[in-house]
C-alpha atoms as a PDB file:
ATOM      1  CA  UNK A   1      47.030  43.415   0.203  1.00  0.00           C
ATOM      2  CA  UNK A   2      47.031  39.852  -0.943  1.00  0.00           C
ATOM      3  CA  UNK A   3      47.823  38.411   2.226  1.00  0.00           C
ATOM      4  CA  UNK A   4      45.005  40.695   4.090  1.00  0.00           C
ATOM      5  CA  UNK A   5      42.369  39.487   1.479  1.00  0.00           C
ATOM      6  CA  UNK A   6      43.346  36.159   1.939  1.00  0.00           C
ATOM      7  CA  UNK A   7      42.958  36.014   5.538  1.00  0.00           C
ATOM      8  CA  UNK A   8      39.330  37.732   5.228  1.00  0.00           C
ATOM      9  CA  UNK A   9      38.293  35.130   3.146  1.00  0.00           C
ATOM     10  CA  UNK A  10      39.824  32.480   5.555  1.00  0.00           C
ATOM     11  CA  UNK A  11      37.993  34.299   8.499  1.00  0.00           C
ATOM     12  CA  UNK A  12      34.741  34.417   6.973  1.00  0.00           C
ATOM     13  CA  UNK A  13      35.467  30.123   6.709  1.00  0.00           C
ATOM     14  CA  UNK A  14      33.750  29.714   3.609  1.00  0.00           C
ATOM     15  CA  UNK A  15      32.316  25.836   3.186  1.00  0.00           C
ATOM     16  CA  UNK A  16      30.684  23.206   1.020  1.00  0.00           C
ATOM     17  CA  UNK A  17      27.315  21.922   2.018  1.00  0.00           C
ATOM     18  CA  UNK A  18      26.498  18.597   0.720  1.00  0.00           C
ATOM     19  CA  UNK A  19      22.867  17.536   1.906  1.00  0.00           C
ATOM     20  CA  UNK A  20      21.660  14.244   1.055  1.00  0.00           C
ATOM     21  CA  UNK A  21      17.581  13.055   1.814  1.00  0.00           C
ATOM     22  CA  UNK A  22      16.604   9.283   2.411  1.00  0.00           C
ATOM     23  CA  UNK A  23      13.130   8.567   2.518  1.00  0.00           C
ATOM     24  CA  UNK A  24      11.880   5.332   3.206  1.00  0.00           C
ATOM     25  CA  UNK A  25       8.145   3.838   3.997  1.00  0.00           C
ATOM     26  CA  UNK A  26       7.355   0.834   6.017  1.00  0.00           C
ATOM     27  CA  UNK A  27       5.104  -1.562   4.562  1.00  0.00           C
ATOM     28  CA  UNK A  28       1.725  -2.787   4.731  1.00  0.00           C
ATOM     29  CA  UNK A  29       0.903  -6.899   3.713  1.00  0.00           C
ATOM     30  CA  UNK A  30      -2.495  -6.515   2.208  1.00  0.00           C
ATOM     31  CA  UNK A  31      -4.003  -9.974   0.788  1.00  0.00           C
ATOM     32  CA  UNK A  32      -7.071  -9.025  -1.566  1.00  0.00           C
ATOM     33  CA  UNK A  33      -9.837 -11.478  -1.585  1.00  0.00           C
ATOM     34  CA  UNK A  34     -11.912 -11.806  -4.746  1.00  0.00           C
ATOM     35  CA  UNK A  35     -15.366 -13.333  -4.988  1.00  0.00           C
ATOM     36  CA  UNK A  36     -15.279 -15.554  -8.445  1.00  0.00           C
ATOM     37  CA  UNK A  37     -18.761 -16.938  -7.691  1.00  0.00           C
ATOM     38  CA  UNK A  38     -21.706 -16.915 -10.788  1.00  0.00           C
ATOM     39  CA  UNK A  39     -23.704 -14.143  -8.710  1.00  0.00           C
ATOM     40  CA  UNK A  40     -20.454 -12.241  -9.908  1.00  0.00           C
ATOM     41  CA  UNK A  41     -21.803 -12.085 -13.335  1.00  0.00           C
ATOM     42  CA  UNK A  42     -24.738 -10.129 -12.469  1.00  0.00           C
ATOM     43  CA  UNK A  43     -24.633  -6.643 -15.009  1.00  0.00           C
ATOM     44  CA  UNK A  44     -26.112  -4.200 -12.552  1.00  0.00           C
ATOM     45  CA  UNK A  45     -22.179  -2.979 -12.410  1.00  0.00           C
ATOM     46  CA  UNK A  46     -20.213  -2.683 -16.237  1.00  0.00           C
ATOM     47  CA  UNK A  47     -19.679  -4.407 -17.478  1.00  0.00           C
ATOM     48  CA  UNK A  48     -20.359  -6.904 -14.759  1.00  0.00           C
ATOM     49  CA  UNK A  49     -19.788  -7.428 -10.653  1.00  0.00           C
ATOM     50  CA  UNK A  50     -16.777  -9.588 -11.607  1.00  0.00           C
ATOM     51  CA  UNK A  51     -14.366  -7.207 -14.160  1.00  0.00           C
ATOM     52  CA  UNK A  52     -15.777  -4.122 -12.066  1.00  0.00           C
ATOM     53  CA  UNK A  53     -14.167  -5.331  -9.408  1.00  0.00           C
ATOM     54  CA  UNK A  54     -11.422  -6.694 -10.744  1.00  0.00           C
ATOM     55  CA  UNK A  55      -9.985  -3.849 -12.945  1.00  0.00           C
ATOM     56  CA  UNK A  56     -10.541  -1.669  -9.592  1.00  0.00           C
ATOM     57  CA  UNK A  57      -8.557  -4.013  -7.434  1.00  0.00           C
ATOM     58  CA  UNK A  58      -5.682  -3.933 -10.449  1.00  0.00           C
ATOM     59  CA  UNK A  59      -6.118  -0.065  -9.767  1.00  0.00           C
ATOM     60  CA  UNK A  60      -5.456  -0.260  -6.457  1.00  0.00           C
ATOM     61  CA  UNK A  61      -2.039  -2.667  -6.978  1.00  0.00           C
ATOM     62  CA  UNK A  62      -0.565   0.360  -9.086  1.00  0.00           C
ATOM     63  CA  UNK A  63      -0.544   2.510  -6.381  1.00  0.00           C
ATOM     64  CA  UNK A  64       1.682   0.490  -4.032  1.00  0.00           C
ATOM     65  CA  UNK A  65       4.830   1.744  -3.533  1.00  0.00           C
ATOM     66  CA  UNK A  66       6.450  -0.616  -1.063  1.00  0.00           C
ATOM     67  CA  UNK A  67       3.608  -2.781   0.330  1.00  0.00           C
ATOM     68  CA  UNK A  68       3.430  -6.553  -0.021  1.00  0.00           C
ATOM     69  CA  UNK A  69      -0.047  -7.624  -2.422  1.00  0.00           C
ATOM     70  CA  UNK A  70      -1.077 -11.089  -2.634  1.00  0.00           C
ATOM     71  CA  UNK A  71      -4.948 -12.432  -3.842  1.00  0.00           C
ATOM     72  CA  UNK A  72      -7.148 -14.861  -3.144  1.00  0.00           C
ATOM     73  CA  UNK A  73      -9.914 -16.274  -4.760  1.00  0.00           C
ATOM     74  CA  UNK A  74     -12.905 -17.930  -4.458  1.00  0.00           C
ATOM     75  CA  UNK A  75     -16.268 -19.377  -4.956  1.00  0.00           C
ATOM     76  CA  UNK A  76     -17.293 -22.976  -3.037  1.00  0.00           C
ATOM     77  CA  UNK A  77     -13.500 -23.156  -2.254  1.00  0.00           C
ATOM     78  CA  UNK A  78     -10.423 -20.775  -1.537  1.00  0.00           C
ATOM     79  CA  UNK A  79      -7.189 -21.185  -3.162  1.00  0.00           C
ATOM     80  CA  UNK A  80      -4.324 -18.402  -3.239  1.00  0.00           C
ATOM     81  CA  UNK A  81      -4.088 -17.474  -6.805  1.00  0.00           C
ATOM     82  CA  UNK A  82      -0.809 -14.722  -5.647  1.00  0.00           C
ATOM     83  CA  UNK A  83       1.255 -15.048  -2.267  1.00  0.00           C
ATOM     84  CA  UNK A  84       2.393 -11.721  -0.679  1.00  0.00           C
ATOM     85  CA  UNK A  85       4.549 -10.364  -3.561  1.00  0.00           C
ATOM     86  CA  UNK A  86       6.517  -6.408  -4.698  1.00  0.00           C
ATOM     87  CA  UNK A  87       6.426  -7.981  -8.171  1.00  0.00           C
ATOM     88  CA  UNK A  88       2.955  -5.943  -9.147  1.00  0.00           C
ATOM     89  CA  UNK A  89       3.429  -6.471 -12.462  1.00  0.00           C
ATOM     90  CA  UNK A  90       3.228 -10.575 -12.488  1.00  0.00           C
ATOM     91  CA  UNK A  91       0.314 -10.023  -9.640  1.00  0.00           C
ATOM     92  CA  UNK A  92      -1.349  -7.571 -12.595  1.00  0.00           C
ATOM     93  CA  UNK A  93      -0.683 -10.631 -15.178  1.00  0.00           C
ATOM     94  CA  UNK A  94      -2.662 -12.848 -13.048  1.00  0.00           C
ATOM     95  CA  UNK A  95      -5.569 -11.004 -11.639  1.00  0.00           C
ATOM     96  CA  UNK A  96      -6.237 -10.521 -15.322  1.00  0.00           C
ATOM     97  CA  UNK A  97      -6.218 -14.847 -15.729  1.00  0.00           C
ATOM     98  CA  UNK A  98      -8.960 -14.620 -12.667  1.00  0.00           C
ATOM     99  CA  UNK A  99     -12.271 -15.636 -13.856  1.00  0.00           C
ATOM    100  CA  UNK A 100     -15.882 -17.618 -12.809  1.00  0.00           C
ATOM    101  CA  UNK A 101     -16.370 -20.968 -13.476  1.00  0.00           C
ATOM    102  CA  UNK A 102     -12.669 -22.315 -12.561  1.00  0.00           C
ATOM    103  CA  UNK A 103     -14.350 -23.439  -9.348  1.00  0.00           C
ATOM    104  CA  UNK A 104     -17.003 -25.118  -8.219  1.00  0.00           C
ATOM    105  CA  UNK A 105     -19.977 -22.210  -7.557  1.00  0.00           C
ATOM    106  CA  UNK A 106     -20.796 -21.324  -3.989  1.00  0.00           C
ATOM    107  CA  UNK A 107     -19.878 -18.758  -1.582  1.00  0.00           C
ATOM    108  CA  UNK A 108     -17.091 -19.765   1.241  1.00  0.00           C
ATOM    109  CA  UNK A 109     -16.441 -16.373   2.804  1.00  0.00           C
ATOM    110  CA  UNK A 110     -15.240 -18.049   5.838  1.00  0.00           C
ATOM    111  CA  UNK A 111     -12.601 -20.081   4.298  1.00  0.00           C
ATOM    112  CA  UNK A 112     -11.538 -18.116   1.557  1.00  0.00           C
ATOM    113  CA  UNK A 113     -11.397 -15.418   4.993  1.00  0.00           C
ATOM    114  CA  UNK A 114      -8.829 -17.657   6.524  1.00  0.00           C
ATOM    115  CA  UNK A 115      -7.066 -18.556   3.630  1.00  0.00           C
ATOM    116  CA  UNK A 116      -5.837 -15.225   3.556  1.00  0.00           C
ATOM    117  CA  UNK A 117      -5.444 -14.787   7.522  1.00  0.00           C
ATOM    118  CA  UNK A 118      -3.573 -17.647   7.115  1.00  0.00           C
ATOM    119  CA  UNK A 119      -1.032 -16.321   4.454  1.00  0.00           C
ATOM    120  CA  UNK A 120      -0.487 -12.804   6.732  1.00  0.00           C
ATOM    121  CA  UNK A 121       0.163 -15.184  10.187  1.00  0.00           C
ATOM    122  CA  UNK A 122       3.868 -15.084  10.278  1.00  0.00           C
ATOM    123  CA  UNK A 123       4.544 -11.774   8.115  1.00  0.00           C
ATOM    124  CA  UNK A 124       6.500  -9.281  10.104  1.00  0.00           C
ATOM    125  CA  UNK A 125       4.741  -6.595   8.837  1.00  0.00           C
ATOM    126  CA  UNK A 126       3.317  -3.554  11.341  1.00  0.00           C
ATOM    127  CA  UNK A 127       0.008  -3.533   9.567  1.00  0.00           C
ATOM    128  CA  UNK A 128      -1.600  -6.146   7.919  1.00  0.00           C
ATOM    129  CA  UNK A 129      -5.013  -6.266   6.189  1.00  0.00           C
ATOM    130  CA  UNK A 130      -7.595  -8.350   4.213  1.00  0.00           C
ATOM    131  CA  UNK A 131      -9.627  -6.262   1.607  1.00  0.00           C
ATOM    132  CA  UNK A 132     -12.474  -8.597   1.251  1.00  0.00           C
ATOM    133  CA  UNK A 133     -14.932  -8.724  -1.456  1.00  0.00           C
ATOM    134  CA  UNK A 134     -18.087 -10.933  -2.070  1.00  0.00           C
ATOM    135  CA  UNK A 135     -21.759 -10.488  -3.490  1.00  0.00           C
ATOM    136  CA  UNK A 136     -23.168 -13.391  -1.718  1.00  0.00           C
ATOM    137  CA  UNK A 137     -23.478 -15.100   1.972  1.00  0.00           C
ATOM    138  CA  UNK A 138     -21.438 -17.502   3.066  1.00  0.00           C
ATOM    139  CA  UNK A 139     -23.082 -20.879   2.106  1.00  0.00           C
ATOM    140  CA  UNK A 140     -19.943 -23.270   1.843  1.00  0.00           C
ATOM    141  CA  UNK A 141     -16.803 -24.207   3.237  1.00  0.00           C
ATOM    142  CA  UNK A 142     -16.476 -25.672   6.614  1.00  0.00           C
ATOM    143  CA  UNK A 143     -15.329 -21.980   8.566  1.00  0.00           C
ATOM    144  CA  UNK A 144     -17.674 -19.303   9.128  1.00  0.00           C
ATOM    145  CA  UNK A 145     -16.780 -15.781   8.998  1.00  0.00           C
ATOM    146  CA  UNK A 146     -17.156 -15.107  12.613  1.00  0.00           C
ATOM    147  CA  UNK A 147     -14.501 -17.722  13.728  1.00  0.00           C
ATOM    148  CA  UNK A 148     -12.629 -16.616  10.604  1.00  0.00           C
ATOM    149  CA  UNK A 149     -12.687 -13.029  11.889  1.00  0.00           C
ATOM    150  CA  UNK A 150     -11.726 -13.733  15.699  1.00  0.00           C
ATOM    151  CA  UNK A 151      -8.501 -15.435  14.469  1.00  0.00           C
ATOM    152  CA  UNK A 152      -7.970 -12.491  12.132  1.00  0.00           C
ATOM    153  CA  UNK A 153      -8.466 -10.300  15.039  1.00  0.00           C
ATOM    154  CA  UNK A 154      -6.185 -12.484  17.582  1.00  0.00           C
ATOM    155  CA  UNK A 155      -2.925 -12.279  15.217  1.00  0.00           C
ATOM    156  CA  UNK A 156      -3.662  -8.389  14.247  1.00  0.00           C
ATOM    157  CA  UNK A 157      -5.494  -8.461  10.765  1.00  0.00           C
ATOM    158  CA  UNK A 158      -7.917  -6.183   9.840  1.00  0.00           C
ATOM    159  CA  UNK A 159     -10.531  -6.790   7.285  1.00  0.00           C
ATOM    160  CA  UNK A 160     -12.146  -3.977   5.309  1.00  0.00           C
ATOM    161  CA  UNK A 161     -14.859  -5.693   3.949  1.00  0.00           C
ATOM    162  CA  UNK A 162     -16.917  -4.945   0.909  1.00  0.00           C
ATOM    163  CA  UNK A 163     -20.689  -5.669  -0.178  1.00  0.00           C
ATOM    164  CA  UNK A 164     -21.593  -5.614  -4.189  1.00  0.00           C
ATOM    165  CA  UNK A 165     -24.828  -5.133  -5.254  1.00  0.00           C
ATOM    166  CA  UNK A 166     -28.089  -5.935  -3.415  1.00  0.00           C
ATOM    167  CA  UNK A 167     -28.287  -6.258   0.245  1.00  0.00           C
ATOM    168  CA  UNK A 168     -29.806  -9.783   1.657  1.00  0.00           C
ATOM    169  CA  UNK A 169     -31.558  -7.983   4.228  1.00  0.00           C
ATOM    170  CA  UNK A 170     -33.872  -6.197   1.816  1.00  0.00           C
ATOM    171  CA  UNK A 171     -34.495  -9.296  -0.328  1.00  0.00           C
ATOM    172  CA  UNK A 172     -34.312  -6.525  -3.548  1.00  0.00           C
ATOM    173  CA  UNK A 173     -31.971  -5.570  -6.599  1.00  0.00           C
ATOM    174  CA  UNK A 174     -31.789  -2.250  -8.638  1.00  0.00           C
ATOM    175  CA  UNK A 175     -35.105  -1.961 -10.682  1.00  0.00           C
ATOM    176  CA  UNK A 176     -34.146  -2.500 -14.101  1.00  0.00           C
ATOM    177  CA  UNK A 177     -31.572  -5.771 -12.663  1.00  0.00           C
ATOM    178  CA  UNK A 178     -34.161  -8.660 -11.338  1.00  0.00           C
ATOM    179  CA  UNK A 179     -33.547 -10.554 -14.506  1.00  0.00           C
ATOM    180  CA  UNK A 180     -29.738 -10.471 -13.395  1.00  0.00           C
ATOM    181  CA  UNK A 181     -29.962 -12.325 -10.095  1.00  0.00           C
ATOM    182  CA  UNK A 182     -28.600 -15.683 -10.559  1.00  0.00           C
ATOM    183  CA  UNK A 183     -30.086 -18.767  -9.419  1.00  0.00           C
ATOM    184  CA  UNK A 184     -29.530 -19.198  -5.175  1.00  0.00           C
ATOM    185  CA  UNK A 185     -27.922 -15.375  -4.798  1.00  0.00           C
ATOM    186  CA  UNK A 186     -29.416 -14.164  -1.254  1.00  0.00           C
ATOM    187  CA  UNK A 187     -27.924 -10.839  -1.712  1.00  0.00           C
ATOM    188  CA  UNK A 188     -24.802  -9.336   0.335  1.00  0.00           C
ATOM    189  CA  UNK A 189     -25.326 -10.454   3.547  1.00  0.00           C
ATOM    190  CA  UNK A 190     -24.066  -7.645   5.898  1.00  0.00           C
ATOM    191  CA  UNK A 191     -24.954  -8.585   8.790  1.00  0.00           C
ATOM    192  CA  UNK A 192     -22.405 -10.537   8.444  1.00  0.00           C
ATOM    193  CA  UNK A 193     -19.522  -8.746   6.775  1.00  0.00           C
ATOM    194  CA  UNK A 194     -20.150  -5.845   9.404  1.00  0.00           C
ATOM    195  CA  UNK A 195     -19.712  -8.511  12.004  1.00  0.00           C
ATOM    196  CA  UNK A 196     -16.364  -9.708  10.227  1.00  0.00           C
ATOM    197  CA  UNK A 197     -15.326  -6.091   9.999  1.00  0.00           C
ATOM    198  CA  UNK A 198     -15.765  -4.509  13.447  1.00  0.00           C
ATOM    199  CA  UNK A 199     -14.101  -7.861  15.085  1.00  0.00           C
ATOM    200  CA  UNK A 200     -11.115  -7.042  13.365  1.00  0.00           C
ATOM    201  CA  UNK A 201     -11.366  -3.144  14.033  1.00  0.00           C
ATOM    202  CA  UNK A 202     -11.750  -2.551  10.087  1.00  0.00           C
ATOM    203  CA  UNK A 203     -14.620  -0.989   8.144  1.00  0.00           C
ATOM    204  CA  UNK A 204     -17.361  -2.292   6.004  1.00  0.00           C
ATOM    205  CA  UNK A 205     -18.538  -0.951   2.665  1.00  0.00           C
ATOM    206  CA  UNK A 206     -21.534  -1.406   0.589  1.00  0.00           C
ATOM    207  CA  UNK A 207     -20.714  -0.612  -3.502  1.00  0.00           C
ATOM    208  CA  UNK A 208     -23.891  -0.517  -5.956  1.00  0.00           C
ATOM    209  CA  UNK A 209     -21.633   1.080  -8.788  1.00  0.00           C
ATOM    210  CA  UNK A 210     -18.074   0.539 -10.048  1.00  0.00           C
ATOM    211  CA  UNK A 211     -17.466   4.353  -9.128  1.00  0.00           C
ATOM    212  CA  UNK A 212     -18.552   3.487  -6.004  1.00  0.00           C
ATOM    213  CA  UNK A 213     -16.126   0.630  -5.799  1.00  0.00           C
ATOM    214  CA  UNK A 214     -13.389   2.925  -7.065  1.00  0.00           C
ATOM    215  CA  UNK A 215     -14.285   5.573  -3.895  1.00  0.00           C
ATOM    216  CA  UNK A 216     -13.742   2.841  -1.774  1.00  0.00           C
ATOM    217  CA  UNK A 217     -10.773   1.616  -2.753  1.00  0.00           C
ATOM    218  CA  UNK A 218      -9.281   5.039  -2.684  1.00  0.00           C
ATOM    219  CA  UNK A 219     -10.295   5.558   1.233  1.00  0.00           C
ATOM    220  CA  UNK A 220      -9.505   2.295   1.832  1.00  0.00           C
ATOM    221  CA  UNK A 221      -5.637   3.323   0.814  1.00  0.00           C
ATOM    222  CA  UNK A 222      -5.910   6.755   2.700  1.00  0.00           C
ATOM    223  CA  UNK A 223      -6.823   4.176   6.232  1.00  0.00           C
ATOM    224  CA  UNK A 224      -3.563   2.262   5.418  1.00  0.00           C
ATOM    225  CA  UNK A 225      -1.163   4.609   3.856  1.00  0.00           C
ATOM    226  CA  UNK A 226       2.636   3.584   5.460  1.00  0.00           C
ATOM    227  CA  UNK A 227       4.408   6.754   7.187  1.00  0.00           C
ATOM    228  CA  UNK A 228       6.972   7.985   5.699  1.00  0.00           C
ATOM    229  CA  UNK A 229      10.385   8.465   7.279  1.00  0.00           C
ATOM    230  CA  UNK A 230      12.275  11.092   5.822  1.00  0.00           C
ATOM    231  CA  UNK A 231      16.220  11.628   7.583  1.00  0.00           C
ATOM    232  CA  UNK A 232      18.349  14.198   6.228  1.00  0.00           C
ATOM    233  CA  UNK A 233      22.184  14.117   6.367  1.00  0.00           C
ATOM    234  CA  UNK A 234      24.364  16.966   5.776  1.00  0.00           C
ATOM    235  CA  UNK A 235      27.927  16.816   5.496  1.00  0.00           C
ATOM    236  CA  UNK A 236      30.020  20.065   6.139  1.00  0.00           C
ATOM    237  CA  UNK A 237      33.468  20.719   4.456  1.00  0.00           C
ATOM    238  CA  UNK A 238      35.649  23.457   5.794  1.00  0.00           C
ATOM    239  CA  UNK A 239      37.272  25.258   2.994  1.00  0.00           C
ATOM    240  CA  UNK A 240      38.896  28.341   4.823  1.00  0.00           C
ATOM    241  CA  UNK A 241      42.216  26.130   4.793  1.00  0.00           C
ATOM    242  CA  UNK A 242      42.233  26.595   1.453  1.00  0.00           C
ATOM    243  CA  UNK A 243      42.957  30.903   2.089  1.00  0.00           C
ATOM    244  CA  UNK A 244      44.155  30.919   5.161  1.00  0.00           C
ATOM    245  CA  UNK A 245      47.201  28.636   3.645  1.00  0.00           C
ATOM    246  CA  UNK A 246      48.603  30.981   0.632  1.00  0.00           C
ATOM    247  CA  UNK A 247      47.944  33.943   3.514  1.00  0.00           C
ATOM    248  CA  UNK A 248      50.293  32.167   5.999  1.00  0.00           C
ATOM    249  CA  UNK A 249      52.669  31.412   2.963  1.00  0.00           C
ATOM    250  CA  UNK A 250      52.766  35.350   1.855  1.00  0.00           C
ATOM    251  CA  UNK A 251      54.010  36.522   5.794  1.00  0.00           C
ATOM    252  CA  UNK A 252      56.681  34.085   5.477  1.00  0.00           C
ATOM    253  CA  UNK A 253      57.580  35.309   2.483  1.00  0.00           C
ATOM    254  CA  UNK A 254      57.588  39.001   3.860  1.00  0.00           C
ATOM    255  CA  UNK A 255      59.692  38.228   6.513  1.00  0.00           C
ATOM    256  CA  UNK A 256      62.488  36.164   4.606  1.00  0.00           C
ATOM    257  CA  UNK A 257      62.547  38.761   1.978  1.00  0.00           C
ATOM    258  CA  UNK A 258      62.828  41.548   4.654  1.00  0.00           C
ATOM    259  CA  UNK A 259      66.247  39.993   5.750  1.00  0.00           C
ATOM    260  CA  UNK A 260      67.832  39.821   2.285  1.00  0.00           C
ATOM    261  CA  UNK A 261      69.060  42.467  -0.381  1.00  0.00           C
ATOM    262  CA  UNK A 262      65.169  42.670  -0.679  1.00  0.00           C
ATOM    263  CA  UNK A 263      64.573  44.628   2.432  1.00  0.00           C
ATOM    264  CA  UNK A 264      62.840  47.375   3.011  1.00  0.00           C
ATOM    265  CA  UNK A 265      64.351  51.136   3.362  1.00  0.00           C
ATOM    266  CA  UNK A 266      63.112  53.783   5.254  1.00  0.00           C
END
């Protein structure tokens, strides 16, 4: 009886499943380019343009995963305040040291533009992108945003763009905010931030609110989410060896007993 259960079980080859799941995501190189101009201070967002955007942008850097964050900033000049980093935590530390009046007022969109265009040129990254975000017009710097944006667009950036507060083009702020405008703001100009966008096959936003900031942000991360690869590996261990062994070992057994003083009689 033994040896017929035995082989049952080593017929029915019983085994051990070991599955193991690897997922892994490509990364994006996103350089986020902060306006640090006066026009920033303006209150029409809280507690100003400047920390709105800022504490949104540091909301955005927590939800990376495995894409490469680095920031620019800038007001008559560029400079890159973060390279392309995975250390979130020291980029964190110093988009909170960001602040207006470290350089000389203005607006260079154009240069501050390729500053960052110039920081995602040789990254091997699949996707790269500029999230770029300014008040103002461009009214320093010696690089407009048009030849800014075709270079962006010839090495495979693209800019999402993003307008705070009042629109140039309708020469108005929120009622309640005139007393707000600082001295030589124009407004957003976005004419030409839609122009930088849709050279570089991104998108352009317009924020009046820090939700609204926050809204774009978040579809700005569903555009450029990474896929994810998931592989799963499964590795199969026969165990009917394991019963099929003690089965073969009880026929021998039979059969040397059956020619001793062991032996069957009829």
């Amino acid at each position: 009886m033994g040896t017929l259960a035995l082989g049952v079980v080593a017929l029915a080859r019983p085994q051990v499943h070991d599955v193991i799941r690897t997922t892994t995501a490509e990364g994006i190189d996103i350089m986020l380019v902060l306006d640090t101009s006066s026009s920033m201070r303006a209150e029409d967002f809280q507690p100003n343009r400047f920390e709105a955007a800022r504490d949104v942008a540091g909301s955005f850097v927590e939800g990376r995963t495995s894409d490469r964050v680095g920031l620019i900033v800038f007001a008559a000049e560029a400079y890159t305040q973060v390279p392309l980093t995975l250390d979130y935590s020291f980029l964190q530390r110093m988009l909170e040291r960001v602040s207006i009046g470290v350089v000389e007022d203005g607006t260079a969109v154009g240069t501050a533009l390729a500053t960052a265009v110039n920081r995602l040129r040789e990254t091997e990254a699949e996707s790269k992108v500029v999230v770029l975000l300014t008040d103002g017009r461009n009214n320093r710097g010696e690089i407009d945003p048009a030849t800014a944006a075709e270079i962006a667009s010839t090495i495979g950036v693209r800019v999402y763009a993003i307008g705070v507060g009042a629109a140039e083009s309708s020469g108005a702020v929120p009622p309640g905010h005139r007393e707000q405008q600082q001295p030589g703001d124009g407004g957003v100009d976005e004419e030409m931030l839609r122009t930088v966008a849709s050279t570089t096959n991104g998108r352009y936003f317009s924020a009046s609110s820090k939700e609204a900031l926050k809204r774009i942000y978040a579809e700005i991360d569903e555009l450029e989410t990474a896929e994810i690869d998931e592989r799963v590996y499964t590795d199969r261990e026969e165990w009917f060896a394991w019963a099929l062994g003690p089965a073969l070992a009880l026929v021998l057994l039979e059969i040397s007993l059956s020619t001793t003083a062991f032996r069957r009689f009829p």
